[in-house]
Protein backbone atom coordinates (compact mmCIF):
# COMPACT_ATOMS: atom_id res chain seq x y z
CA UNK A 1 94.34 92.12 111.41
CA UNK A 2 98.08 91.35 112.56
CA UNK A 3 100.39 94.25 112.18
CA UNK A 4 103.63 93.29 109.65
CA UNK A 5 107.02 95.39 110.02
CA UNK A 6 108.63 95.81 107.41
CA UNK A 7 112.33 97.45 106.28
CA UNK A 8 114.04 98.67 103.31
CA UNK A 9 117.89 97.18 102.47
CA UNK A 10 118.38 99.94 99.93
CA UNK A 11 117.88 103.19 102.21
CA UNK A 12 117.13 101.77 105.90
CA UNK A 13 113.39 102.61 106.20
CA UNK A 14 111.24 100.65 108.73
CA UNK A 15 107.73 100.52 108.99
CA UNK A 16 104.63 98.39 110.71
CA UNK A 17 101.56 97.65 108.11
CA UNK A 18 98.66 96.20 109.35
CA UNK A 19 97.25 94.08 106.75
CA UNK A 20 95.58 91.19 106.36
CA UNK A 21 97.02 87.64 106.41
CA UNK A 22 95.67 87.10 102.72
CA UNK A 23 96.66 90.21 101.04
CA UNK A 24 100.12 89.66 99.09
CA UNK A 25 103.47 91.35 100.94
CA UNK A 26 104.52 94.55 100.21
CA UNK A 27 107.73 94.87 98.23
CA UNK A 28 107.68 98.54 97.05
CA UNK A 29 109.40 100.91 99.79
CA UNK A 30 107.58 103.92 100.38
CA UNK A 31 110.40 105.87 101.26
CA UNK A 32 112.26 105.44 98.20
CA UNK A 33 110.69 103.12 95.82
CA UNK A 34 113.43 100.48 95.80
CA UNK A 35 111.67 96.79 95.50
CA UNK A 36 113.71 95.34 98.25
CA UNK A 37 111.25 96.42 100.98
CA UNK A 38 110.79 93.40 102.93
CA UNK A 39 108.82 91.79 105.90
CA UNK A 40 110.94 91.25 109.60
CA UNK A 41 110.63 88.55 111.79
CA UNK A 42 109.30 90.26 114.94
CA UNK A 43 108.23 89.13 118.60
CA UNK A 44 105.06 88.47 119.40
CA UNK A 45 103.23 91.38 120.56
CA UNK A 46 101.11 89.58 124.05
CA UNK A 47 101.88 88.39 127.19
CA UNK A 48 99.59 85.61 128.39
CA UNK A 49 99.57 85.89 132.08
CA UNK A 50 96.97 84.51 134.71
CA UNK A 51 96.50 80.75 135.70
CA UNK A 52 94.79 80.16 132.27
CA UNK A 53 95.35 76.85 130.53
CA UNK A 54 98.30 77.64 129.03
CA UNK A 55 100.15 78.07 132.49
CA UNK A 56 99.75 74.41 132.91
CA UNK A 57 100.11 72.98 129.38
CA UNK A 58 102.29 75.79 127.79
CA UNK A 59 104.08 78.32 130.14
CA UNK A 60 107.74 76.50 131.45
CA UNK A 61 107.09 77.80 135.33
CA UNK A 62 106.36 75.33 137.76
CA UNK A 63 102.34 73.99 137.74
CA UNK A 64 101.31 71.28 139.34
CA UNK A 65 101.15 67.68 137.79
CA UNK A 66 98.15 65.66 137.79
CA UNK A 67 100.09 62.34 135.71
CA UNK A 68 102.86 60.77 137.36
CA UNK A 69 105.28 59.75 134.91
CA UNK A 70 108.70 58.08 134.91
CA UNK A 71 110.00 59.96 131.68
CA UNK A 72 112.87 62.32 132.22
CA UNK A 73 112.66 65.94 132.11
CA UNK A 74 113.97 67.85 129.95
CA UNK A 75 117.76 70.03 130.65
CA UNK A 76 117.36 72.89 130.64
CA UNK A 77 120.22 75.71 129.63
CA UNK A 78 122.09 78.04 131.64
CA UNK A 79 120.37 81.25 131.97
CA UNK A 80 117.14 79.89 131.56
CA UNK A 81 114.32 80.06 129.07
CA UNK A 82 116.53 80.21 125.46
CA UNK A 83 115.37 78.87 122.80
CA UNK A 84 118.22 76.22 121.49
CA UNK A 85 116.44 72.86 121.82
C-alpha cells in the first residue's frame, strides 16, 4: 500500500497515511477537524540502482548503445539532471 502525506492549510499539520490507492482521500484533519486537509505531491520514496534494465532504457548516465542512429541528442541543461523539458 503506498504511503500518502498529507497537510492541513488551516493549522499546519502534516502527516503520512498509508492507504490504499482505491480508498477515497482524506479531507478531515485530525489535528483540528478543519476539511482542508489535503494530499502533497511528494518524491518518490526508491532508488533504483544496479545495471538493471532501467540503467539502459531509463536512467540518463552513460550505457552503452546497441542502435546506431543519426537522430540528435537531446541538450541537456546546466547543472544537470532538472526537470524543464
Amino acid at each position: 500500500m503506498p504511503i500518502y502525506e498529507y497537510r492541513c492549510p488551516s493549522c499546519g499539520f502534516q502527516k503520512e497515511h498509508l492507504q490504499k490507492m482505491s480508498d477515497a482521500p482524506l479531507s478531515t484533519c485530525p489535528s483540528c477537524g478543519s476539511t482542508g486537509y489535503a494530499k502533497l505531491l511528494s518524491a518518490a520514496g526508491f532508488q533504483l540502482k544496479g545495471s538493471g534494465w532501467y540503467a539502459t532504457d531509463f536512467k540518463g548516465g552513460s550505457g552503452s548503445s546497441t542502435s546506431s542512429s543519426s537522430t540528435p541528442a537531446a541538450p541537456s541543461c546546466p547543472g544537470g539532471g532538472c526537470a524543464c523539458h
